[in-house]
Protein backbone atom coordinates (compact mmCIF):
# COMPACT_ATOMS: atom_id res chain seq x y z
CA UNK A 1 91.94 73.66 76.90
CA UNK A 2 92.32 70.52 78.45
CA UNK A 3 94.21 68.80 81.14
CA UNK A 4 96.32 66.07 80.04
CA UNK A 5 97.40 64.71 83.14
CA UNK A 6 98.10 65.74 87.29
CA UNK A 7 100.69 64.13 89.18
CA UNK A 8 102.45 65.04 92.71
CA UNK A 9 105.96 65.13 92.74
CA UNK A 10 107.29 65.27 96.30
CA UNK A 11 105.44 68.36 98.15
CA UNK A 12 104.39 69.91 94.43
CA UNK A 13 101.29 69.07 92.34
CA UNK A 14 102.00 69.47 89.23
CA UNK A 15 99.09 69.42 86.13
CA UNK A 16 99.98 69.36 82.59
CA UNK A 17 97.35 71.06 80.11
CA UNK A 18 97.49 72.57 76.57
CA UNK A 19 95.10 74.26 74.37
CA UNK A 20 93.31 72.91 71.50
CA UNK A 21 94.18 73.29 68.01
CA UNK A 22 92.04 74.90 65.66
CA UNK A 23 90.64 76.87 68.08
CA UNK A 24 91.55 81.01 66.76
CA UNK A 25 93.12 83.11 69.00
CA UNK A 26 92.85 86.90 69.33
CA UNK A 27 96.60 88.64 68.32
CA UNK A 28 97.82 91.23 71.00
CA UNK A 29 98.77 93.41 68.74
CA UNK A 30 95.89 93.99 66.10
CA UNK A 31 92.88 92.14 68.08
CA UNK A 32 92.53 90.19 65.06
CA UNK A 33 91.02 86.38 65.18
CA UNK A 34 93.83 84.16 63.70
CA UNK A 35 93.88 80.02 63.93
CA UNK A 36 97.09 79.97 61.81
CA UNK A 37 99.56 78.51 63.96
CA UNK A 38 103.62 78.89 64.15
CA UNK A 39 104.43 76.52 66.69
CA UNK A 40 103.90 76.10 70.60
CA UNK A 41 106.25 76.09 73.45
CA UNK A 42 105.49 74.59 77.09
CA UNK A 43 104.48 77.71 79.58
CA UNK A 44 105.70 77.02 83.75
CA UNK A 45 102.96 79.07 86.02
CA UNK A 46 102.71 79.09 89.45
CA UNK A 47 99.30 78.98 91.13
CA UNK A 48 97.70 79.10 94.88
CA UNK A 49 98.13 75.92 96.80
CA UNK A 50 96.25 72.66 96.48
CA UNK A 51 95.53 71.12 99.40
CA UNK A 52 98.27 72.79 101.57
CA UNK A 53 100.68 71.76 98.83
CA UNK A 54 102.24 74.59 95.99
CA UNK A 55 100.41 74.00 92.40
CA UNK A 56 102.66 74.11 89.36
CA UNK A 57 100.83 74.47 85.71
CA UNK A 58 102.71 73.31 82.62
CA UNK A 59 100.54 74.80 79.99
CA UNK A 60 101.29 73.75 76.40
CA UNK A 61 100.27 77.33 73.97
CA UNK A 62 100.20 77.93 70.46
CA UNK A 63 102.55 80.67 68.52
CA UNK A 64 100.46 81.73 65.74
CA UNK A 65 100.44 83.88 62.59
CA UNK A 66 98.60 87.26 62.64
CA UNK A 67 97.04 87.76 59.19
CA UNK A 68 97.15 91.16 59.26
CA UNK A 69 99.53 92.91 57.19
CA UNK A 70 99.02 95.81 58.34
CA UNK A 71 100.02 94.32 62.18
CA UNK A 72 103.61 95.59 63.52
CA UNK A 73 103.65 91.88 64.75
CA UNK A 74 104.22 88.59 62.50
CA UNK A 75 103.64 86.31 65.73
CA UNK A 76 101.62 86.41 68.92
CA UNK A 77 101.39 83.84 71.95
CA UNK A 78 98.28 83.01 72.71
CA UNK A 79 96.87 83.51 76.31
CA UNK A 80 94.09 81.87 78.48
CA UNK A 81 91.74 84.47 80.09
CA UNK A 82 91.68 84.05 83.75
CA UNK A 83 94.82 81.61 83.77
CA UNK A 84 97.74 83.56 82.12
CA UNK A 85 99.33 86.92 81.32
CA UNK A 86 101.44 88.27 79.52
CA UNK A 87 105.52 88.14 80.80
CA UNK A 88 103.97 86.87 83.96
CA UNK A 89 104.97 83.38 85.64
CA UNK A 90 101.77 83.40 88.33
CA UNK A 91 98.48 83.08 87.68
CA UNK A 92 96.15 86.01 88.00
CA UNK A 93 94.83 84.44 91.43
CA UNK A 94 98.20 83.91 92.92
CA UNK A 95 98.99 87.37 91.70
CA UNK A 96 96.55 88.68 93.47
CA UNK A 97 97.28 87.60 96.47
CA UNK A 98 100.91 88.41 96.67
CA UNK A 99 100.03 92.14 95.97
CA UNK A 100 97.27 91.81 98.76
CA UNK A 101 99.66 90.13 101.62
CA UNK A 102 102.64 92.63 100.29
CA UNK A 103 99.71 95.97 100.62
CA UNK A 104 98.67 94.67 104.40
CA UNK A 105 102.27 93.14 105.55
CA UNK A 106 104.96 94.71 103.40
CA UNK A 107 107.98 92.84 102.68
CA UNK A 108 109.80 90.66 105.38
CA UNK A 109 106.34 90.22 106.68
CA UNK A 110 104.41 88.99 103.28
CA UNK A 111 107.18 86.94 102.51
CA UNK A 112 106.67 84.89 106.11
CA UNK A 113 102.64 85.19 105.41
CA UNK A 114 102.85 83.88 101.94
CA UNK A 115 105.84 80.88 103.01
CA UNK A 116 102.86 80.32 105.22
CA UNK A 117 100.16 80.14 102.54
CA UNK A 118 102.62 78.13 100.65
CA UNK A 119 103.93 80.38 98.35
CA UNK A 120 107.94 81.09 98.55
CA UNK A 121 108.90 84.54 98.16
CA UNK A 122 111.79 87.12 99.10
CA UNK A 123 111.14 90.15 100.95
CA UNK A 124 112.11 91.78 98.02
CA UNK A 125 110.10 90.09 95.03
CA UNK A 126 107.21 91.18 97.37
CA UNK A 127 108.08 94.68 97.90
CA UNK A 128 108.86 94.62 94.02
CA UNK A 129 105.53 93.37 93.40
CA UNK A 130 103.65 96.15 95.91
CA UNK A 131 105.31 98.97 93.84
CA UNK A 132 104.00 97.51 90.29
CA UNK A 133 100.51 97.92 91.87
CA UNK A 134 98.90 100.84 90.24
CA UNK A 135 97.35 102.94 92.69
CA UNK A 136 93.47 104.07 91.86
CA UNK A 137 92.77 106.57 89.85
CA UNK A 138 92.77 110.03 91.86
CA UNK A 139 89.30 111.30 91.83
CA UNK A 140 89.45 115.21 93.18
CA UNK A 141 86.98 115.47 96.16
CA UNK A 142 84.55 118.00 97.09
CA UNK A 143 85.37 118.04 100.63
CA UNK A 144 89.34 117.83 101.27
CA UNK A 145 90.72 117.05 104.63
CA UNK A 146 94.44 118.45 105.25
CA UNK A 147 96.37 117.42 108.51
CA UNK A 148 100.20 116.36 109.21
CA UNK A 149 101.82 113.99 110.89
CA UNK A 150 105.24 113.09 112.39
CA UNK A 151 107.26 111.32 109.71
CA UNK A 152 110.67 110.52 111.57
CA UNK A 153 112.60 113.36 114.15
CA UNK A 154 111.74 116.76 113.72
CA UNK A 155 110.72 115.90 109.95
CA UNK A 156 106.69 116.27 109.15
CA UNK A 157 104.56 115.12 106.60
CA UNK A 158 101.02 116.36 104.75
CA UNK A 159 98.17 113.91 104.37
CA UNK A 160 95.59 114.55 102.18
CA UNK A 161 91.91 112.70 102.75
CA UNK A 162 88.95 112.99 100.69
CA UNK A 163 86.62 113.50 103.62
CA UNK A 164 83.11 112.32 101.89
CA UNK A 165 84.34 108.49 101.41
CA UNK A 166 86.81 108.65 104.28
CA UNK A 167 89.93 107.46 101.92
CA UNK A 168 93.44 109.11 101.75
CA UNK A 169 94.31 110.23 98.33
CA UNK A 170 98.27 111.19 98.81
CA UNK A 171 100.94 112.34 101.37
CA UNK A 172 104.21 113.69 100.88
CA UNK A 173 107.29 115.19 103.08
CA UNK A 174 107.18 118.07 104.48
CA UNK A 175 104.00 120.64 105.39
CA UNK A 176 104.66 123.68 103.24
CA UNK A 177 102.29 126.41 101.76
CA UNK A 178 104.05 126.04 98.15
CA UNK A 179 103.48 122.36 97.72
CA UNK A 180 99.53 122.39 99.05
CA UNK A 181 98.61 124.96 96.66
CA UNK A 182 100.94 123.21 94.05
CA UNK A 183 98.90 120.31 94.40
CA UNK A 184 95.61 122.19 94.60
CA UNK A 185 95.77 124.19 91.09
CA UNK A 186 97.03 120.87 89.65
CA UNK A 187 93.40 118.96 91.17
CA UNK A 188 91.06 121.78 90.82
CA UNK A 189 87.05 121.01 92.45
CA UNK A 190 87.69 121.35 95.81
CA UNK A 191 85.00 123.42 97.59
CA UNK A 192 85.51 123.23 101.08
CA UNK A 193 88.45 122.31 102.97
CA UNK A 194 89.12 120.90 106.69
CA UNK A 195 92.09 121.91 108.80
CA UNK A 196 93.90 122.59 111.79
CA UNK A 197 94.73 126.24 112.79
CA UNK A 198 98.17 126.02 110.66
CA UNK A 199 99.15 128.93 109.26
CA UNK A 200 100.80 127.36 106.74
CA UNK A 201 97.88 125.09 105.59
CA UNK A 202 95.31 127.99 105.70
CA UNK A 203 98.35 130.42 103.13
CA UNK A 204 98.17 126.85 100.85
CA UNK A 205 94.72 126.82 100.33
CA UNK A 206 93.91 130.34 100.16
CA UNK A 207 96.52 130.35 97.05
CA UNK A 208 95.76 127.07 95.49
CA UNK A 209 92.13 126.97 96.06
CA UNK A 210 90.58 130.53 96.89
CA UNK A 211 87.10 129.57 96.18
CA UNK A 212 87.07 126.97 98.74
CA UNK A 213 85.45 127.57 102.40
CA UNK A 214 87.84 126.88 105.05
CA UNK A 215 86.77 125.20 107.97
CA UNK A 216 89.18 124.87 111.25
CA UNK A 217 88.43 121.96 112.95
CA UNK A 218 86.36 122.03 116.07
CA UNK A 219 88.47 119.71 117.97
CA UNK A 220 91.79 121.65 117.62
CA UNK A 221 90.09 124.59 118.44
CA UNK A 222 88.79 123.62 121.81
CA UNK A 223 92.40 122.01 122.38
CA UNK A 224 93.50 125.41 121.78
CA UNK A 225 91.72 127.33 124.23
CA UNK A 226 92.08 124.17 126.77
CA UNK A 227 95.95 124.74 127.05
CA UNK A 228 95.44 128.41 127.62
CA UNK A 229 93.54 127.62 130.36
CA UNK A 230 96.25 125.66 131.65
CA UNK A 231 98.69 128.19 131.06
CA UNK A 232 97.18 130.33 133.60
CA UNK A 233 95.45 127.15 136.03
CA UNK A 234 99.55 127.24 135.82
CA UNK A 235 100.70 130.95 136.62
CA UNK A 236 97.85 131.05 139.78
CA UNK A 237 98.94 127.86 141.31
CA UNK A 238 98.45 128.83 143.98
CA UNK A 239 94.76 129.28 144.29
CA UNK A 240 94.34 125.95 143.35
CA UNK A 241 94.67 124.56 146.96
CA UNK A 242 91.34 126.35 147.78
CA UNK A 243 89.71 124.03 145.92
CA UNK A 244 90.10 121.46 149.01
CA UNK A 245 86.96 121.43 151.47
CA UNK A 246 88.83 122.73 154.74
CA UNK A 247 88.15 120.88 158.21
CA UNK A 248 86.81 123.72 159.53
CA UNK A 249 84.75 126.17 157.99
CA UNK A 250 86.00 128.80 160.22
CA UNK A 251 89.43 128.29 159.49
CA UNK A 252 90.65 131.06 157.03
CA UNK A 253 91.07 129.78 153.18
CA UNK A 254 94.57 129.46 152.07
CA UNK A 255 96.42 132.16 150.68
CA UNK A 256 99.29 132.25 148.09
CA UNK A 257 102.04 133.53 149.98
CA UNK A 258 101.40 130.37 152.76
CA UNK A 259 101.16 127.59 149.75
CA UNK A 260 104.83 129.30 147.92
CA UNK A 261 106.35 129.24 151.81
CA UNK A 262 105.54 125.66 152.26
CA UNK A 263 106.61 124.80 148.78
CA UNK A 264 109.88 126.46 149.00
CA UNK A 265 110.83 124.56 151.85
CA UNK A 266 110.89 121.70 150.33
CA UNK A 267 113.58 119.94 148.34
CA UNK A 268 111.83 120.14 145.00
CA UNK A 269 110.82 123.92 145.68
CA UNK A 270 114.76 124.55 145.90
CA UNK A 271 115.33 122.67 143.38
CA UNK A 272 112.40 124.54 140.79
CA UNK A 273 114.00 128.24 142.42
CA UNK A 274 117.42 127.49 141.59
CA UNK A 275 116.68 125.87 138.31
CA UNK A 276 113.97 128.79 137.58
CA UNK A 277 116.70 131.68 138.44
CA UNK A 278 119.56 130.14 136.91
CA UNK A 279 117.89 130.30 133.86
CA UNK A 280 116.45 133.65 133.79
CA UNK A 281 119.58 135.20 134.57
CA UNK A 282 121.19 133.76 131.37
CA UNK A 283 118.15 134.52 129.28
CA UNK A 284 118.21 137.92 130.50
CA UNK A 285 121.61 138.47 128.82
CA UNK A 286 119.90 137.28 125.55
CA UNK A 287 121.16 134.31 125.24
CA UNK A 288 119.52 131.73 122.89
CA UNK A 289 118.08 128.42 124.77
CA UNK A 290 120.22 126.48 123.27
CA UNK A 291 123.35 127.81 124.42
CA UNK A 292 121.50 128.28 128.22
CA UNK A 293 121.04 124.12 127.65
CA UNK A 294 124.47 123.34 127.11
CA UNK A 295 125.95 125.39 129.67
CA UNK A 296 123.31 124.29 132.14
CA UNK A 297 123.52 120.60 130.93
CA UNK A 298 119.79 120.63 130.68
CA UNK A 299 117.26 120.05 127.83
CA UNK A 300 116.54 122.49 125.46
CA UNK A 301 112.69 122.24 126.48
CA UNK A 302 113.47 122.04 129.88
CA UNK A 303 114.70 125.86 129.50
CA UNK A 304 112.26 127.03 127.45
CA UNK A 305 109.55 125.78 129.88
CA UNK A 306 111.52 127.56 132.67
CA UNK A 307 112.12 130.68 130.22
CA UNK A 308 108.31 130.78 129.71
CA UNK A 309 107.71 130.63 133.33
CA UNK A 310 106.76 133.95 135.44
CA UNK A 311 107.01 132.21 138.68
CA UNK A 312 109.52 129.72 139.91
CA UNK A 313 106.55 127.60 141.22
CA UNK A 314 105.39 126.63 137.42
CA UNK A 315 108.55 124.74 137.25
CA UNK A 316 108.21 122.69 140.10
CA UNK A 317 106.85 119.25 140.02
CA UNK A 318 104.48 117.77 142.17
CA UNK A 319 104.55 114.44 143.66
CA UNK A 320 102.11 111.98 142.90
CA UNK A 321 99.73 111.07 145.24
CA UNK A 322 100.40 107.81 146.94
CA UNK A 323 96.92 106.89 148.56
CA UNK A 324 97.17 104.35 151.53
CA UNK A 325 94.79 101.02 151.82
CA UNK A 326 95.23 101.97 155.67
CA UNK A 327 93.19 105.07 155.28
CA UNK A 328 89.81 103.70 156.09
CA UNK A 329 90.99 102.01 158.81
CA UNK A 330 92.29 105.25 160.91
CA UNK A 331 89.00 105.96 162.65
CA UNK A 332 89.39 102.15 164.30
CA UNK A 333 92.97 102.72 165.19
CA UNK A 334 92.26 105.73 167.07
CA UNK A 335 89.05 104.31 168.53
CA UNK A 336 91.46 101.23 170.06
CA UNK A 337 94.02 103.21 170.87
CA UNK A 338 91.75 105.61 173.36
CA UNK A 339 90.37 102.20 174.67
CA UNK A 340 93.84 101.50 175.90
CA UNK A 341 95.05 98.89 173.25
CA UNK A 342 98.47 100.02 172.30
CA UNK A 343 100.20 96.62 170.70
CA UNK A 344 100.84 97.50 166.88
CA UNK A 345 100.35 93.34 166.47
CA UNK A 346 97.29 92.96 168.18
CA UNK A 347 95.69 96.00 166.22
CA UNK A 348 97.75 94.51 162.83
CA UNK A 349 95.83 91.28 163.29
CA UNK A 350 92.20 92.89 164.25
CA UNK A 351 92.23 94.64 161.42
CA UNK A 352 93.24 91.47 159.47
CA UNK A 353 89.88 90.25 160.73
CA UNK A 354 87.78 92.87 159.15
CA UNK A 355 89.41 92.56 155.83
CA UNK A 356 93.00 94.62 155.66
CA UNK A 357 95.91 92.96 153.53
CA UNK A 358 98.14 95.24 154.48
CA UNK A 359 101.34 94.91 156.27
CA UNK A 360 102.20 94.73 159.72
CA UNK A 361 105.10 97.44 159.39
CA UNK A 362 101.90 100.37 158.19
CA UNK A 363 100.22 100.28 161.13
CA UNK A 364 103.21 100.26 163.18
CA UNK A 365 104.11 103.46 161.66
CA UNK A 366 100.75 105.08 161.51
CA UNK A 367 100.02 104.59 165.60
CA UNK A 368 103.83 105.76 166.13
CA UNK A 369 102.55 109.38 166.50
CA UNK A 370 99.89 108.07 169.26
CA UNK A 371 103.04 106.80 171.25
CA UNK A 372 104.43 110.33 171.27
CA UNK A 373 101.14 111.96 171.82
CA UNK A 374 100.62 113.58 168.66
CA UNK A 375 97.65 112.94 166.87
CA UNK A 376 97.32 110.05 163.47
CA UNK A 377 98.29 111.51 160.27
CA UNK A 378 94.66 112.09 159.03
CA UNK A 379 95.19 111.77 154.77
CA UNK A 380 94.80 114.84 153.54
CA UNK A 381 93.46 115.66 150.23
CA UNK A 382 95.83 117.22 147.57
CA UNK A 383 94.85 120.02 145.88
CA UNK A 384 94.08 119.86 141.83
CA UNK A 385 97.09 119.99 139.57
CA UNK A 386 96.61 122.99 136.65
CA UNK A 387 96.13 120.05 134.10
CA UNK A 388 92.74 118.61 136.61
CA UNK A 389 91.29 122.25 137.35
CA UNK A 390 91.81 123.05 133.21
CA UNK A 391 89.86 119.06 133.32
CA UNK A 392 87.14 120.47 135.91
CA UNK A 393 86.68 123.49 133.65
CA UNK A 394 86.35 122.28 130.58
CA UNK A 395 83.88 119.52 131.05
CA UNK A 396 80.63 120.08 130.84
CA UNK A 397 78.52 120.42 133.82
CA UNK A 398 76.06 117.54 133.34
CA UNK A 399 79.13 115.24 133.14
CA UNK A 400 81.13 117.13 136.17
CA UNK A 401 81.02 113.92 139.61
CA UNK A 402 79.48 115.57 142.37
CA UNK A 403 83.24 115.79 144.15
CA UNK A 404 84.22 118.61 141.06
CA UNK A 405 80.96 120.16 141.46
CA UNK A 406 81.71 120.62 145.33
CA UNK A 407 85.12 121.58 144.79
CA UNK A 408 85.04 123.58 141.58
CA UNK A 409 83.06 126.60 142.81
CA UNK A 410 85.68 126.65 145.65
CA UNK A 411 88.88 127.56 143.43
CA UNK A 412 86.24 129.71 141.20
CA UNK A 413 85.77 131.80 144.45
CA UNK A 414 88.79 132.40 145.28
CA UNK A 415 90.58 132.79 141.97
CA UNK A 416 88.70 135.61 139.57
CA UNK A 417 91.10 134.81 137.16
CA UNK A 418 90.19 131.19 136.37
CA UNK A 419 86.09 131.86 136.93
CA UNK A 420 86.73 134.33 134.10
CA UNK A 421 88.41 132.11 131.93
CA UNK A 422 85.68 129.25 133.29
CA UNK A 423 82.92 131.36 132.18
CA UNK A 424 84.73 132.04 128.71
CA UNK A 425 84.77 128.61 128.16
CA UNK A 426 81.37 127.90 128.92
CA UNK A 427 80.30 130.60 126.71
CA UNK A 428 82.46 128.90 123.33
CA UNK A 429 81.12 125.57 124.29
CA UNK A 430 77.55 126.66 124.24
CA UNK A 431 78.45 128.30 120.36
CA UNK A 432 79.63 125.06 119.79
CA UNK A 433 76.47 122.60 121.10
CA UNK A 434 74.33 124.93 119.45
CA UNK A 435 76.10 125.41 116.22
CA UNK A 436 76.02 129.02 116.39
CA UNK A 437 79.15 131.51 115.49
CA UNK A 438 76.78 134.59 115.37
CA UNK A 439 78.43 135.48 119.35
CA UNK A 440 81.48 134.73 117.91
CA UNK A 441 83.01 138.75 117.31
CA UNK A 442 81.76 139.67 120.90
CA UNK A 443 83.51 136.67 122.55
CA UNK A 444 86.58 137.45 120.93
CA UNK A 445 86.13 141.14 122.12
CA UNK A 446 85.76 139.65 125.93
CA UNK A 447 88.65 137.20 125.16
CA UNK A 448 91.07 139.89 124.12
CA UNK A 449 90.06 142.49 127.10
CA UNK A 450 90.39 139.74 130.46
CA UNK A 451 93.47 141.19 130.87
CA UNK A 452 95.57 137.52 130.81
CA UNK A 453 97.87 137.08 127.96
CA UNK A 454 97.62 133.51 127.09
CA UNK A 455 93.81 134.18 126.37
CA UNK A 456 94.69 137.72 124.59
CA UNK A 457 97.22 135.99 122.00
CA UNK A 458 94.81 133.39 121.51
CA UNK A 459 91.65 136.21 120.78
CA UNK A 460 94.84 137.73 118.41
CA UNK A 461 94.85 134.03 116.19
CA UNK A 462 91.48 133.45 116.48
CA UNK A 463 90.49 136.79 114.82
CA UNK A 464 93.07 136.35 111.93
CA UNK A 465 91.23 133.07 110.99
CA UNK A 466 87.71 134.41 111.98
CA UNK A 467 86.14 132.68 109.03
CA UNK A 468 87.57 130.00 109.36
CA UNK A 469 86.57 129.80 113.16
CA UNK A 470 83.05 130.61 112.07
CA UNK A 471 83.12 127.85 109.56
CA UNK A 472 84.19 125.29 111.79
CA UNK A 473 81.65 126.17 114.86
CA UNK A 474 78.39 126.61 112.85
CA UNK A 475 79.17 124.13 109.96
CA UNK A 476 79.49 119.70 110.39
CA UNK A 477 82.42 119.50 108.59
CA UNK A 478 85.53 118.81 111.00
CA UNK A 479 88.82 116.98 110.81
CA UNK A 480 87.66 113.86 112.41
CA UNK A 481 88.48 111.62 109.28
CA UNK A 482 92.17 113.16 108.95
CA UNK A 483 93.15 112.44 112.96
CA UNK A 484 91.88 108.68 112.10
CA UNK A 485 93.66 108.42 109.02
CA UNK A 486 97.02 109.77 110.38
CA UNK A 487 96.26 107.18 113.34
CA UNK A 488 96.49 104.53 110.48
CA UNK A 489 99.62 106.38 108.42
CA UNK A 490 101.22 105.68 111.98
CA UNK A 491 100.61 102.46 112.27
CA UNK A 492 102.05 101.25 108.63
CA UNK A 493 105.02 103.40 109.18
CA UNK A 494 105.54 101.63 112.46
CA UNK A 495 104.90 98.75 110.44
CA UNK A 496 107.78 99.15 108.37
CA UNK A 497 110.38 99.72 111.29
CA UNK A 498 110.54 103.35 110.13
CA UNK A 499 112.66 102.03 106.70
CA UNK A 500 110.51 102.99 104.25
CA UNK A 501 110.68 105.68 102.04
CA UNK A 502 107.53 108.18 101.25
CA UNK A 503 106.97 106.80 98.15
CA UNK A 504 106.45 103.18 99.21
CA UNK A 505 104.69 104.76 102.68
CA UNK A 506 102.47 106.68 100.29
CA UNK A 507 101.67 103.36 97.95
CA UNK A 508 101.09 101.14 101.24
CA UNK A 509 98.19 103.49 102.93
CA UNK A 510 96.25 104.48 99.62
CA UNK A 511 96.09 101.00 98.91
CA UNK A 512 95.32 99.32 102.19
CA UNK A 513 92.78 101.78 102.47
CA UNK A 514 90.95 100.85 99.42
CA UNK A 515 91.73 96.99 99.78
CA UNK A 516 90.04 97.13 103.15
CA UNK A 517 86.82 99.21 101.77
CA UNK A 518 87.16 95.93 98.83
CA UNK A 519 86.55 93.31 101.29
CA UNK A 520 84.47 95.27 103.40
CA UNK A 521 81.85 95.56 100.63
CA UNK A 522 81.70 91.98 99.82
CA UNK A 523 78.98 90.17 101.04
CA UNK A 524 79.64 87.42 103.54
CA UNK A 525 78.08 83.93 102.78
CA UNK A 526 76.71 82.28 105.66
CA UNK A 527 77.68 78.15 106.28
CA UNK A 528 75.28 75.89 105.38
């Protein structure tokens, strides 16, 4: 081929070129070497831009004669590897780059990338080009990850991840047992398999794969036994003000009935006993929580939360703790005040001297109690919420700041319920550092006899999937690879404004997934 001329016509290059005579082409029907030629027609391709402006290739080809009569086809177009296809007005370059910018942006934004780049495209010629993308072929893996995700609403979908090289291989709607084990007999090889504590993932394998080892993930299991410790770091509330040094060591350590007096004095203590009785008493009837919702006018969770409850004083919400920049400062206000300096100003702009931004109006109200003789509002240290003593429990010593290890044995003291459930979880997390499930039966035996029954129903699931568990504690394999792909499957959907189907969702994250382990393996060339 040669190039019989170039010329720019406005904002497009244009380059005329036709093949040679004489030269034989290979028919696309047979394979068969033929030079005789029928006649040629002009060819209008499309290619990447040339400096910044769009390239347009009129190619002159040959029609030619296939000489084999055997051939189902009398003619054949010729083509030029690595410049045309067949039915295809883009070079193989520019092709493959709209089905790159439509796999990492989609449609609406490709088409603004590629207007961009120079290349004018609808939304829809490059969501029509995505779809024609094959997508690799499916190789079955030896270690399968299987985790789900929130498509849209209430709906859920299954993602399936080959957990050796880290790449999705499908996802579909919907996480039942029928279509894992569907897809399972239809891929056979699969010898272990990660997953959450689902029971309906664990029925899927187990039918579609029963040979395969199931391992439940380490993470979810430690998130499991975390909220239980919540749930009762919840129900003794509180106990969890002992975990506050007290002034004086001689004063007597909080007890429960003082903490639920004080509480229910206040307006959101009314509030949580009202809300927490009127709910009960409906629920008692048996009453579904939906119905209790819409005659309340409340949220359905908000009455299961409340229906779950044994004491009014899980329901209640705390208020966050508002620290003040004034605090340090205290100890000098008091000190100037016994010294006989009693102008709020005077004190507002001394302690403007040593550094305080703070308003005027703060330390007018914190030396307002002097002027009545009452003492200054020391601040006073709030007690732990249930979700910072589950925190303080569940960390591990070594990595515990000295305030948690002074405060920690405290509410351990005086709570035997949480120091059980403290030394339960210190006793899973060592089978978990040291890889070793062999404990595993006689924990579950402790776990089931404490006598609390968030950690008893948990001992209950834990020893129905007991193999599983073991797996998952002694064994490396986890569901790392399946959170961080589902991270990803979020992120496209999001992408997408939620209007995507599963199909193209599906097509979009098995491909960017491979097109980014593609570039990834090239090797970069350094400037000279």
């Amino acid at each position: 081929m040669w190039v019989v001329s170039a010329e720019v016509f406005g904002a497009v290059v244009a380059v005329r070129a036709r093949t040679r005579s004489g030269v034989p082409a290979r028919c696309t029907g047979c394979g068969r070497l033929s030079a005789w030629c029928h006649s040629r027609y002009a060819r209008h391709l499309a290619d990447v831009t040339l400096g910044g402006r769009p390239l347009r290739i009129e190619l002159s080809v040959r029609r030619l004669y296939c000489e084999n009569a055997t051939c189902p086809k009398r003619t054949f177009a010729e083509q030029v590897p690595g410049l045309t296809v067949r039915y295809q007005r883009r070079t193989p370059q520019l092709q493959r780059l709209v089905e790159d910018v439509g796999v990492v942006l989609a449609g609406r934004g490709g088409s603004r990338m590629l207007r961009i780049l120079g290349v004018t495209l609808s939304r829809y010629t490059v969501l029509s080009q995505l779809k024609r993308v094959p997508l690799p072929p499916l190789e079955v893996p030896r270690v399968l990850g299987v985790d789900d995700f929130a498509l849209y609403g209430d709906t859920y979908g299954t993602l399936l991840v080959d957990a050796t090289t880290r790449l999705p291989l499908t996802l579909w709607e919907g996480r039942d047992a029928e279509q894992l084990s569907r897809w399972l007999r239809k891929h056979p090889g699969v010898e272990v398999a990660c997953r959450d504590g689902s029971l309906t993932y664990r029925q899927g394998i187990t039918t579609g794969a029963p040979d395969a080892v199931q391992v439940s993930d380490r993470f979810h299991l430690w998130q499991g036994l975390s909220r239980r410790v919540q749930d009762i770091a919840s129900t003794h509330r509180g106990c969890l003000p002992a975990a506050v040094p007290r002034g004086n060591e001689g004063d007597p350590a909080p007890v429960q009935g003082t903490v639920e007096n004080t509480a229910a004095d206040t307006r959101a203590g009314r509030h949580a006993r009202r809300l927490f009785e009127a709910v009960h008493a409906l629920t008692r009837t048996g009453r579904s929580h939906s119905s209790v919702a819409r005659e309340l006018g409340l949220n359905r969770r908000t009455v299961s939360k409340c229906a779950r409850a044994r004491t009014w004083q899980e329901v209640m919400r705390r208020p966050p703790r508002k620290p003040s920049t004034l605090d340090p400062c205290l100890g000098y206000l008091q000190q100037r005040w016994d010294e006989g300096q009693h102008s709020a100003k005077i004190l507002h702009e001394e302690l403007q001297a040593k550094g305080y931004l703070g308003h005027y109006q703060r330390v007018k109200m914190a030396v307002a109690p002097l002027r009545r003789g009452l003492p200054l509002d020391e601040p006073h240290e709030r007690p732990p919420s249930p979700r910072e003593a589950t925190r303080w429990i569940t960390t591990h010593p070594h990595r515990r700041s000295p305030r948690i290890n002074d405060r920690l044995p405290r509410l351990l003291e005086h709570c035997p319920e949480l120091r059980t459930a403290h030394d339960l979880v210190r006793r899973f997390a060592a089978m978990l550092d040291n890889r070793d499930a062999t404990s595993l039966p006689e924990w579950l035996d402790d776990l089931a006899n404490t006598g609390l029954a968030p950690l008893a129903g948990l001992a209950g699931a834990l020893r129905e999937d007991r193999h599983a568990v073991s797996q998952g504690i002694a064994t490396a394999y986890n569901s790392g690879v399946n959170e961080a792909r589902i991270t990803d499957v979020k992120l496209q959907k999001r992408l997408m404004a939620g209007r995507a189907g599963v199909s193209l969702l599906r097509h979009r994250v098995v491909l960017i997934a491979h097109l980014r382990r593609r570039y990834a393996d090239r090797p970069t060339v350094s400037p000279r």
